[in-house]
Protein backbone atom coordinates (compact mmCIF):
# COMPACT_ATOMS: atom_id res chain seq x y z
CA UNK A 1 64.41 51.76 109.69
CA UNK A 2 67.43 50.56 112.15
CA UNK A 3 68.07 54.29 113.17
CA UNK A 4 64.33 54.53 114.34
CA UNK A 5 64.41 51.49 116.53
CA UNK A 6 67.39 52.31 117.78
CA UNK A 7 66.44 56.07 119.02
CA UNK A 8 63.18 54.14 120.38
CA UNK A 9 65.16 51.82 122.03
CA UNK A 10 67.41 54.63 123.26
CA UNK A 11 63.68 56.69 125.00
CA UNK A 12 62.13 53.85 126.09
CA UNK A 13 65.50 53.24 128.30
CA UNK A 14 65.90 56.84 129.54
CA UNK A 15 62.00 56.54 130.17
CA UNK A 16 62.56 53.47 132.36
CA UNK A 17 65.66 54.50 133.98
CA UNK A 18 63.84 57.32 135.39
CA UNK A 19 61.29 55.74 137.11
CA UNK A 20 63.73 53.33 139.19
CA UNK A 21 64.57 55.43 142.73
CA UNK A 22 68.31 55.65 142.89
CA UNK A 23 69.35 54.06 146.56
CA UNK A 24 72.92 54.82 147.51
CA UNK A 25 74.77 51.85 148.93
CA UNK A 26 75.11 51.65 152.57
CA UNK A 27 78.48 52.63 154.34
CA UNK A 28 80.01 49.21 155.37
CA UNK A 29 82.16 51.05 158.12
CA UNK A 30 80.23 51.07 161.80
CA UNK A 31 81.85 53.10 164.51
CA UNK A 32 83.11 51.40 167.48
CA UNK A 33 80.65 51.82 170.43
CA UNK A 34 81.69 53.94 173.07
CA UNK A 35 83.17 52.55 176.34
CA UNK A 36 82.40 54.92 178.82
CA UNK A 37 82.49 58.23 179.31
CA UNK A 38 84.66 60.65 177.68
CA UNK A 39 88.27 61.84 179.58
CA UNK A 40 90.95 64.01 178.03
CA UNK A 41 93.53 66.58 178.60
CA UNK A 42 95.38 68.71 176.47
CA UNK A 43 97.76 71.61 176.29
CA UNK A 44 99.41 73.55 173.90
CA UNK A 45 101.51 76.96 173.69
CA UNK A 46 103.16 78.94 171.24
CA UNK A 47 105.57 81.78 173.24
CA UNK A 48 107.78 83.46 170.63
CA UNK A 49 109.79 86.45 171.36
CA UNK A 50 110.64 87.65 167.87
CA UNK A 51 107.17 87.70 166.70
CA UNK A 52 105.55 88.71 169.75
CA UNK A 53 102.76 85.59 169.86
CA UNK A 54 102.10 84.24 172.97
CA UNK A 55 98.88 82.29 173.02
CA UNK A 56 97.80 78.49 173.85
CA UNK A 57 95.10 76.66 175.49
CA UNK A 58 94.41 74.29 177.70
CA UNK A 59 91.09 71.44 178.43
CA UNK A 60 90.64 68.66 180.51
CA UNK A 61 87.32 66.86 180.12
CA UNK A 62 85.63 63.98 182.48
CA UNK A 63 82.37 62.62 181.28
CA UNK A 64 80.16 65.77 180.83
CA UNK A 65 81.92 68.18 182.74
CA UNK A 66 85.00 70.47 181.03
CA UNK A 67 87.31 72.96 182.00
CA UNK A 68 90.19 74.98 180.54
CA UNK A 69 91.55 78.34 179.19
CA UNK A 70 93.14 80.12 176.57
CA UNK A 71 95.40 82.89 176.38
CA UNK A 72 96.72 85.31 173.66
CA UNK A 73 98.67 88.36 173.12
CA UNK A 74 96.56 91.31 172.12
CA UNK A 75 98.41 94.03 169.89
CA UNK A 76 98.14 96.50 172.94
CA UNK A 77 100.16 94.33 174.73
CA UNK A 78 97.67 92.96 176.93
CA UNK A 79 97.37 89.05 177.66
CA UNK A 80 93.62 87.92 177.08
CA UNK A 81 92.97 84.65 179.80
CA UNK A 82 89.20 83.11 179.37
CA UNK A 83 88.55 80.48 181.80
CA UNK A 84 85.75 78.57 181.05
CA UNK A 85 83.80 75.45 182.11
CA UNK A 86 81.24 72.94 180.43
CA UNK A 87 78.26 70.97 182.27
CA UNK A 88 74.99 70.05 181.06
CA UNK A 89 73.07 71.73 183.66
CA UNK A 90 74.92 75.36 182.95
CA UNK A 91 76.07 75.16 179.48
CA UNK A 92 79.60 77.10 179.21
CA UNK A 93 80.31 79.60 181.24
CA UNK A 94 83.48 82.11 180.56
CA UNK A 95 85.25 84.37 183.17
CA UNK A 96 87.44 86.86 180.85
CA UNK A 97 90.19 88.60 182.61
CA UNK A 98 93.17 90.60 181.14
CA UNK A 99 96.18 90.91 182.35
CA UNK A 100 99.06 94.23 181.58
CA UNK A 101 98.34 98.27 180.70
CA UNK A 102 97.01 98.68 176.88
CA UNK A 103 99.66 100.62 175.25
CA UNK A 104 99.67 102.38 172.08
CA UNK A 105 102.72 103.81 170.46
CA UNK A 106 102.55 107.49 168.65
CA UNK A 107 101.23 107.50 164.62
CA UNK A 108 104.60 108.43 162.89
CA UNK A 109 104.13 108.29 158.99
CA UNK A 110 105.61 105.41 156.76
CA UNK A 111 108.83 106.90 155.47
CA UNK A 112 108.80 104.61 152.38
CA UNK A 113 106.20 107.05 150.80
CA UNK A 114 107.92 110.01 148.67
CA UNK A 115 105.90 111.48 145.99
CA UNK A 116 107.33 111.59 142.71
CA UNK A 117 109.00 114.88 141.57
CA UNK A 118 107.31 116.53 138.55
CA UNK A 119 109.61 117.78 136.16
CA UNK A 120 107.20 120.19 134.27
């Protein structure tokens, strides 16, 4: 007789808990409000000899206008610039340019490969 009230118990509770909408708690953080408008400026390179990379970027922002570029070194050994700017009235707008004569060395097999000798 206890086992039957207790599995009753046990529905009636899954039965109820289902019915209550679950309501997540409320974030207690609130983000500072914003003093004016937004101004920044960054840069950043990476030129390493060795390796060959050369790239970086560059941004300055005031309010809702933006500027800046990025570079890189393409494996042809051209240098990829894209200037670009960022208004409301124009969206962004990008002037690629490159910079340096592709060049492509001659296809010269991997000496590493040797087939294995058959001694049949």
């Amino acid at each position: 007789m206890a086992l039957k009230v207790y599995v009753l118990a046990a529905l009636v509770a899954v039965t109820v808990a289902d019915t209550i909408p679950y309501t997540p708690p409320r974030p207690s953080y609130t983000a500072p409000a914003p003093s004016g408008p937004a101004q920044y400026n960054f840069d950043w390179s990476v030129n390493n000899g060795n390796s060959g990379n050369n790239y970086g970027h560059n941004e300055g922002r005031n309010g809702y206008d933006t500027e800046g570029a990025y570079y890189v070194q393409l494996p042809d050994g051209r240098l990829q610039r894209v200037t670009y700017t960022v208004n409301g009235d124009s969206g962004f707008v990008a002037q690629v340019e490159y910079e340096g004569e592709a060049q492509y060395s001659a296809y010269q097999p991997s000496p590493s490969y040797r087939p294995t000798p058959s001694y049949a």
